[in-house]
Protein backbone atom coordinates (compact mmCIF):
# COMPACT_ATOMS: atom_id res chain seq x y z
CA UNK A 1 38.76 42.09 106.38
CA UNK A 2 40.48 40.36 103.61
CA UNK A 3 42.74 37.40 105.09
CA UNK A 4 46.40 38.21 104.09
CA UNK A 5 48.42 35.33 102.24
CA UNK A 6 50.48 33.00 103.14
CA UNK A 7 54.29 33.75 103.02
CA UNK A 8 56.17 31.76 100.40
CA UNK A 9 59.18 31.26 102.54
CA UNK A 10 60.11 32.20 106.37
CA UNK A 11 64.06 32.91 106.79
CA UNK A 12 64.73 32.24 110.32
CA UNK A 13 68.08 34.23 111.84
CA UNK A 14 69.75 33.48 114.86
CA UNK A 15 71.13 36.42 116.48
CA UNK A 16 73.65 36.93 119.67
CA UNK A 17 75.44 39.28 119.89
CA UNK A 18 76.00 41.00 116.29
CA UNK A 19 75.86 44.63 116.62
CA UNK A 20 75.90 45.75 113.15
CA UNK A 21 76.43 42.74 111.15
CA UNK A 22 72.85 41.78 111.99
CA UNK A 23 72.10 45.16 109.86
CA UNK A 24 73.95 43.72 106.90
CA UNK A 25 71.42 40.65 107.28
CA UNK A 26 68.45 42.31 107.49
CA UNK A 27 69.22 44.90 104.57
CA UNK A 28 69.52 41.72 102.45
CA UNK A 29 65.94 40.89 103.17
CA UNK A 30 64.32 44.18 102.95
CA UNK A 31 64.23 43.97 99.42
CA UNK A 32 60.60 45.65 97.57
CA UNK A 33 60.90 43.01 95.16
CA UNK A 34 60.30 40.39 97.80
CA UNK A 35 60.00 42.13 101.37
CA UNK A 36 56.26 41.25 100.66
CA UNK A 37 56.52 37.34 100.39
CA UNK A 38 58.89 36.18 102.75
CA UNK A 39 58.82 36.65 106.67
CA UNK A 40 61.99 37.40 108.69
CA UNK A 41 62.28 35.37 112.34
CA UNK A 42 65.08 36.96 114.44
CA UNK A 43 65.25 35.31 117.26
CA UNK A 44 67.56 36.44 119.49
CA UNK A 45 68.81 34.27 121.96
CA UNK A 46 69.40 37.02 125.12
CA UNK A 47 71.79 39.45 123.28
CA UNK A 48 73.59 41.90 125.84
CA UNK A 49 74.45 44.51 123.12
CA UNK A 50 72.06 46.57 120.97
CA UNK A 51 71.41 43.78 118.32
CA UNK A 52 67.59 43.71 119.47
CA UNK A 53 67.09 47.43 119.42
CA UNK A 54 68.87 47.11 115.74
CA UNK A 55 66.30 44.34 114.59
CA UNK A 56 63.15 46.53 116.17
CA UNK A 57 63.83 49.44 113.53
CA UNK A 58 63.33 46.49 110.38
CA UNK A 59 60.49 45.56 112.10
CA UNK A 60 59.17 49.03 112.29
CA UNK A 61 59.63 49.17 108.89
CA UNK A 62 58.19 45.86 107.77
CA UNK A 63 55.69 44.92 110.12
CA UNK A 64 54.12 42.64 107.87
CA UNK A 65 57.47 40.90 107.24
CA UNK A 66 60.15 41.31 109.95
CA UNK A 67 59.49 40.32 113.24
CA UNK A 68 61.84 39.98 116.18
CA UNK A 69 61.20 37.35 118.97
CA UNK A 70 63.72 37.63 122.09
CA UNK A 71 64.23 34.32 124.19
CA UNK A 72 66.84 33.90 127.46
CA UNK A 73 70.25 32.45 126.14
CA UNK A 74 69.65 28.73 124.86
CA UNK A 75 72.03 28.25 122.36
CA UNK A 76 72.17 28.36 118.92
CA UNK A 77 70.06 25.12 118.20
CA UNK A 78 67.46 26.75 119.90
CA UNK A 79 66.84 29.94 117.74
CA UNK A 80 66.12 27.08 114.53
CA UNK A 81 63.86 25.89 117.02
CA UNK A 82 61.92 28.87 117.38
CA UNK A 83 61.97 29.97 114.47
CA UNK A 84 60.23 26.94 112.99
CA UNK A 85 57.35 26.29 116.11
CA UNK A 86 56.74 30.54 114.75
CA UNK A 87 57.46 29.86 111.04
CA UNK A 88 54.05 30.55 108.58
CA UNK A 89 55.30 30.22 104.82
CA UNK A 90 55.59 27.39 102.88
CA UNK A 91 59.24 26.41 102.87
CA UNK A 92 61.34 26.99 105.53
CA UNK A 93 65.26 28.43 105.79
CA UNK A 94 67.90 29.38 108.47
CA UNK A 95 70.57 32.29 108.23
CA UNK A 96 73.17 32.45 110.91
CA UNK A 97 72.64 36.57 111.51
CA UNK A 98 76.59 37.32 110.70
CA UNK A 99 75.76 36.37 106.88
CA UNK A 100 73.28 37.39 104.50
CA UNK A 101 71.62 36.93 101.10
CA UNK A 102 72.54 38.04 97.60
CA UNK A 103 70.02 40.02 96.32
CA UNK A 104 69.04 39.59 93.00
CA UNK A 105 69.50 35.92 93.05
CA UNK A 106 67.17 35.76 95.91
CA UNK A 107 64.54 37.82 94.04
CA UNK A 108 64.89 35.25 91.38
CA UNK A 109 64.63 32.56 93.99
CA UNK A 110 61.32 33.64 94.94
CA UNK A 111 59.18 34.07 92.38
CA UNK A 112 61.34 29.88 91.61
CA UNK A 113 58.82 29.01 94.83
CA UNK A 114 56.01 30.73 93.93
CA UNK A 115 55.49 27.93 90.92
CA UNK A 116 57.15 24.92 92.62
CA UNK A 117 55.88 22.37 95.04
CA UNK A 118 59.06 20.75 96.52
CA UNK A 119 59.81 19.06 99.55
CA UNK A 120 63.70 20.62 99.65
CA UNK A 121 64.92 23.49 97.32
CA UNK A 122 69.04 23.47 97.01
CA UNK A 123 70.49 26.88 95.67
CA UNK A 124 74.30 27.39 96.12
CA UNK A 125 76.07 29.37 98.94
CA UNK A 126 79.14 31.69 98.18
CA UNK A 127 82.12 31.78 101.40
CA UNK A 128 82.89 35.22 101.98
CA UNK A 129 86.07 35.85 103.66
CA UNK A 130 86.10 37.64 106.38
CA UNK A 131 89.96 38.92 106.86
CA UNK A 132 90.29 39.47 102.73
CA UNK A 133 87.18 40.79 102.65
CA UNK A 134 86.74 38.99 99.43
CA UNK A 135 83.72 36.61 97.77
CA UNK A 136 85.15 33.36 97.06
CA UNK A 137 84.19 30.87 94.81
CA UNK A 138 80.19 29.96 94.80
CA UNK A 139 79.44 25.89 96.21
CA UNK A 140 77.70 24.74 93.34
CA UNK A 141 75.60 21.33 93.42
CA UNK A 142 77.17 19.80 90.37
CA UNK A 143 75.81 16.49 90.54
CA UNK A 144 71.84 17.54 90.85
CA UNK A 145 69.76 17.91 87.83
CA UNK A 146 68.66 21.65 87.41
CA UNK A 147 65.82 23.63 87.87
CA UNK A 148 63.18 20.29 87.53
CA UNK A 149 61.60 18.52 90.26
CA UNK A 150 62.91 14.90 90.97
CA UNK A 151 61.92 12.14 93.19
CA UNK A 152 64.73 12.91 95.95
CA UNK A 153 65.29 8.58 95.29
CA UNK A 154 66.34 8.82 92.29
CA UNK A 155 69.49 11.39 93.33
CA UNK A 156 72.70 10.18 92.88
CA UNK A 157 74.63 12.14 95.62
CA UNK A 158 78.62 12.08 95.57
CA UNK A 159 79.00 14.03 98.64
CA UNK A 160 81.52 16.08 95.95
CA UNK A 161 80.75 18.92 97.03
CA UNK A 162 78.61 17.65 100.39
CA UNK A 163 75.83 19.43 100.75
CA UNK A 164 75.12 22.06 103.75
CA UNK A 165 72.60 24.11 105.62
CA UNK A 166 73.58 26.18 103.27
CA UNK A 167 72.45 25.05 100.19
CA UNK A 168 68.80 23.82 101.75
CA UNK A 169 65.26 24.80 102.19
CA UNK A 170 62.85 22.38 103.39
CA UNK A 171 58.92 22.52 103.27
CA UNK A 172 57.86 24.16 106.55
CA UNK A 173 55.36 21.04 107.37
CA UNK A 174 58.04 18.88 107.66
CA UNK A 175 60.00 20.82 109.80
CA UNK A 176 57.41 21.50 112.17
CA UNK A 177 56.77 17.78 111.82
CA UNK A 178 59.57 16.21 112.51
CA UNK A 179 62.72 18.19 113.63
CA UNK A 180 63.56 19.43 116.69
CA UNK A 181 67.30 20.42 116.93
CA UNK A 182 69.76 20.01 120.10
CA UNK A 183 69.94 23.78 121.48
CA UNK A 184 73.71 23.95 121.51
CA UNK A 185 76.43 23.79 118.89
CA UNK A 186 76.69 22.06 115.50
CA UNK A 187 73.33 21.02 114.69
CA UNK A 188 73.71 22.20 110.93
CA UNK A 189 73.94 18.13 110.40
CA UNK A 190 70.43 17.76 112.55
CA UNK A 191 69.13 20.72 110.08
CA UNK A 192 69.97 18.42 107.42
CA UNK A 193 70.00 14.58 108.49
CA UNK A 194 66.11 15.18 110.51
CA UNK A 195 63.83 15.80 107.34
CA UNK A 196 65.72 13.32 105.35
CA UNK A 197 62.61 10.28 105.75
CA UNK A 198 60.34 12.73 104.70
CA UNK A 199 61.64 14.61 101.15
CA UNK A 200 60.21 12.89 98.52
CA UNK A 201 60.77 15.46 95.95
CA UNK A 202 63.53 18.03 95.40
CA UNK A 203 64.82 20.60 93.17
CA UNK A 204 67.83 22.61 92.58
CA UNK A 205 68.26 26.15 91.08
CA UNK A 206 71.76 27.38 89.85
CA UNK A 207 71.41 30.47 91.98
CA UNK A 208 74.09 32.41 94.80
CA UNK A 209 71.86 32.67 97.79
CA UNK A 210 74.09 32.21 101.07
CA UNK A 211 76.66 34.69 101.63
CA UNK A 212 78.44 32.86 104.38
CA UNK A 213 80.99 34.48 106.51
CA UNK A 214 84.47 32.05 106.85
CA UNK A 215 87.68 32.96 108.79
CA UNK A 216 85.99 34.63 111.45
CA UNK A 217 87.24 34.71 115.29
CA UNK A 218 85.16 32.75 117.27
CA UNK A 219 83.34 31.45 114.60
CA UNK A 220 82.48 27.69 115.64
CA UNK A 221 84.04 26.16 113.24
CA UNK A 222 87.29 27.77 114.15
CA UNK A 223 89.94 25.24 114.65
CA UNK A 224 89.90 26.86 118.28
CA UNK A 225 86.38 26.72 118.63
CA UNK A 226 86.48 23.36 117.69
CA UNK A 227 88.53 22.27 120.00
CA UNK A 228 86.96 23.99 122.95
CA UNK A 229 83.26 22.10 121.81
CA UNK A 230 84.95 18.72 121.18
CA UNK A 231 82.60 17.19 123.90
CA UNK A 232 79.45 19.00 122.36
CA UNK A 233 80.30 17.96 118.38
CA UNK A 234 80.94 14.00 119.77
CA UNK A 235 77.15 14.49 121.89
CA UNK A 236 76.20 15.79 118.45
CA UNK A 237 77.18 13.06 116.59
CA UNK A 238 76.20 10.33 118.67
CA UNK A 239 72.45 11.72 118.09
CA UNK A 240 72.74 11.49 114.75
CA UNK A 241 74.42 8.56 114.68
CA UNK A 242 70.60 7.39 117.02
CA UNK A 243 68.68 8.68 114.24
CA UNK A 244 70.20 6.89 111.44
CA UNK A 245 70.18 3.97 113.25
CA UNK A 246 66.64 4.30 113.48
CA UNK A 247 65.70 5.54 110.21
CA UNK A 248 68.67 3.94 107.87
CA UNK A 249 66.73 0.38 107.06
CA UNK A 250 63.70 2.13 106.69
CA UNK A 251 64.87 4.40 103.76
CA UNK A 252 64.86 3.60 99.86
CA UNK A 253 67.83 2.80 98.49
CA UNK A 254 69.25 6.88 97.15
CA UNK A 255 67.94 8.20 100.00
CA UNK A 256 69.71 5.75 102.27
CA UNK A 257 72.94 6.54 100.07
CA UNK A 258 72.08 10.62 100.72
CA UNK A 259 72.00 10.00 104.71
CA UNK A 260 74.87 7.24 104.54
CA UNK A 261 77.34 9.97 103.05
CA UNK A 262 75.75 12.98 104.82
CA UNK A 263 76.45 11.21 108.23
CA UNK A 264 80.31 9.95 106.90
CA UNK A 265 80.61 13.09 106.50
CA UNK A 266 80.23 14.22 110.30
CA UNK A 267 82.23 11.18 111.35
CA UNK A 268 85.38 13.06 109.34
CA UNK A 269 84.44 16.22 110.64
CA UNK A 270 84.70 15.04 114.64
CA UNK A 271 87.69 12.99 113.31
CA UNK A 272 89.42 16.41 112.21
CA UNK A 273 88.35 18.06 115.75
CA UNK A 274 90.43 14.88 117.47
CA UNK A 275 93.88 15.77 115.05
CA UNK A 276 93.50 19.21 115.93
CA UNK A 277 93.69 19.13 119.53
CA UNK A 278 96.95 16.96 119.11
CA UNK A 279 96.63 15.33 122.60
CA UNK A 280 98.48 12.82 123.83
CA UNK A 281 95.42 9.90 123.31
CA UNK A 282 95.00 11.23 119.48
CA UNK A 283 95.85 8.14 117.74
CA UNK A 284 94.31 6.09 120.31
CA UNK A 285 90.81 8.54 119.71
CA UNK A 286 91.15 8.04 115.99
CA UNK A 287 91.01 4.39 116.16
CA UNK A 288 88.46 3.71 118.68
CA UNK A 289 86.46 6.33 116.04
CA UNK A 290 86.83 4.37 113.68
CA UNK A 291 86.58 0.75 114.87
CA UNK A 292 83.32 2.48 116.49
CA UNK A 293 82.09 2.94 113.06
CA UNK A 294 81.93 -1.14 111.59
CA UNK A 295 78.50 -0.91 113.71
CA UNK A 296 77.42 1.47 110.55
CA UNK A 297 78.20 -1.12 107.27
CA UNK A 298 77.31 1.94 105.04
CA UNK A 299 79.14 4.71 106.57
CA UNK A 300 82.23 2.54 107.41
CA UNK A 301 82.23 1.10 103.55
CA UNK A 302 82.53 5.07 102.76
CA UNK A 303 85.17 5.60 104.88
CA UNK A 304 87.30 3.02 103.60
CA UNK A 305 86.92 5.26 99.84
CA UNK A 306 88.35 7.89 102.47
CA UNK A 307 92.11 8.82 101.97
CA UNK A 308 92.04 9.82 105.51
CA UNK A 309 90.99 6.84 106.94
CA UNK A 310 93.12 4.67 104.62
CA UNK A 311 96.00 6.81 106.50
CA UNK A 312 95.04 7.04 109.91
CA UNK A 313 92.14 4.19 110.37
CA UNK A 314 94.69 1.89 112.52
CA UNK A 315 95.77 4.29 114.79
CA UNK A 316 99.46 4.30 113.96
CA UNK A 317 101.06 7.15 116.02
CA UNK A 318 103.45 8.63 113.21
CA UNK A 319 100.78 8.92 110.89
CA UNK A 320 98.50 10.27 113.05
CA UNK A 321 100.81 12.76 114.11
CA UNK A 322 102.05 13.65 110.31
CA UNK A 323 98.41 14.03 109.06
CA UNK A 324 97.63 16.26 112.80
CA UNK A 325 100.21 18.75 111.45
CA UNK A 326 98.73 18.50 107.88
CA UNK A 327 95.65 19.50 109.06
CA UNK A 328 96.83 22.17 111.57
CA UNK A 329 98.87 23.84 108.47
CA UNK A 330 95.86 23.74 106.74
CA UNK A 331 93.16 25.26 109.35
CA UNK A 332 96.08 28.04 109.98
CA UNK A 333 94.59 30.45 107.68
CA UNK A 334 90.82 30.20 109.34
């Protein structure tokens, strides 16, 4: 029996829930100009609706390539989780199971990692609007050098635009190394900040991959949503903020830069979830966040480049309160 080859990249998508937006994700995949490289993980974390019985006719239909594994309710964390201990190919991706892939760039994207040996692979992601029902502008990478591999050192990152879960794929050693994800809420940033010590080369193709759903109810990162997981996204971030303590001195000097920025950026992030709830201990929050953060030198020296930390940083009710409603204006239209 001739042994079949390996995969060139494993997708994994978390699914609860989706009814026939999980179709839309799967159609993306089952592709014949690339159905036969990749392998599709659902995993679906103890759907009550149909989603599973969805999923089983893809994998009817691609045996070789879809494959659906169920799990009791765990959280969304989880589902990364098993879909890396289960991934085979040689890089490694998650898709949330509400969005999908664009086609032909995707096609293109393969055959990329067919001839490229890469510790992380950075494509762009295009927002689609759910309410419009409109594709918005694609998040390019406009500071990374294109379609060359680069010692991920040498990178120059500007956090303009920041870079998401998105945008990466990471070599499925690594992740089966060395990242194991909290099960609940928000661990996009663990996606991201866990392989960090370990990419030593990157690359970056000028290609719309992601198609990722904004504006949706329920979505969590809803302004409500936020605010309902406040407690989770602060647990969040005080594990990340454990692993880059741990890892930051150990790091060369871009790469320490990358993490520095990547983790500022969470700290603004749970900052925003604190102005949106508008409590009454909101300015006090703000502060103690960011007097919290002069344990960090890096990330605090990038918050101080930060307007809204230049605003807000000493806790000053009015201006906490002005840049709240600022920021609630803003999040209306999600």
């Amino acid at each position: 029996m001739t042994k079949k080859s390996q995969k060139i990249l494993s997708i994994s998508v978390a699914a609860y829930n989706l009814g026939e937006m999980i179709e839309d994700n799967l159609k993306s995949f089952c592709d014949s100009r690339y159905i036969d490289d990749i392998e599709v993980l659902v995993v679906d974390d103890g759907s009550s609706d149909d989603t599973p019985k969805r999923v089983e006719k893809y994998v009817k239909k691609y045996p070789d390539s879809v494959r659906l594994i169920k799990q009791a309710n765990a959280g969304p964390g989880s589902t990364v989780n098993t879909g890396i201990k289960n991934a085979t190919g040689k890089y490694f991706r998650m898709v949330d199971g509400d969005d999908w892939v664009n086609k032909d760039d995707f096609a293109r994207l393969v055959n990329y990692l067919k001839d490229v040996d890469a510790d992380a692979v950075f494509t762009n992601y295009v927002p689609y609007h759910n309410v419009k029902k409109v594709l918005l502008e694609p998040v390019r990478i406009v500071d990374m050098p294109v379609g060359e591999v680069f010692k991920f050192n040498d990178y120059h990152y500007s956090y303009n635009p920041p870079i998401r879960m998105h945008h990466a794929i990471f070599r499925t050693d690594i992740m089966k190394k060395h990242v194991k994800l909290d099960n609940g809420f928000y661990t996009d940033s663990q996606y991201m900040f866990f392989p960090t010590p370990y990419i030593k080369t990157a690359i970056y193709y000028d290609l719309n991959i992601y198609v990722y759903r904004v504006a949706m109810a329920g979505q969590s990162t809803s302004p409500e949503k936020m605010r309902r997981n406040r407690a989770n996204h602060r647990f969040i971030l005080d594990q990340d903020l454990a692993f880059y303590e741990k890892v930051i001195d150990k790091l060369e000097p871009g790469v320490r830069n990358y993490l520095a920025l990547q983790m500022t950026g969470l700290v603004i992030n749970h900052f925003d979830i604190i102005v949106l709830i508008n409590d009454k201990n909101m300015a006090k929050d703000v502060k103690a966040l960011f007097d919290e953060m002069k344990k960090y030198p890096d990330i605090y020296e990038h918050l101080r480049h930060d307007k809204k930390f230049r605003i807000t940083a000493g806790g000053k009710a009015p201006l906490v309160k002005a840049f709240s409603i600022y920021l609630r204006r803003r999040y209306r239209h999600l």
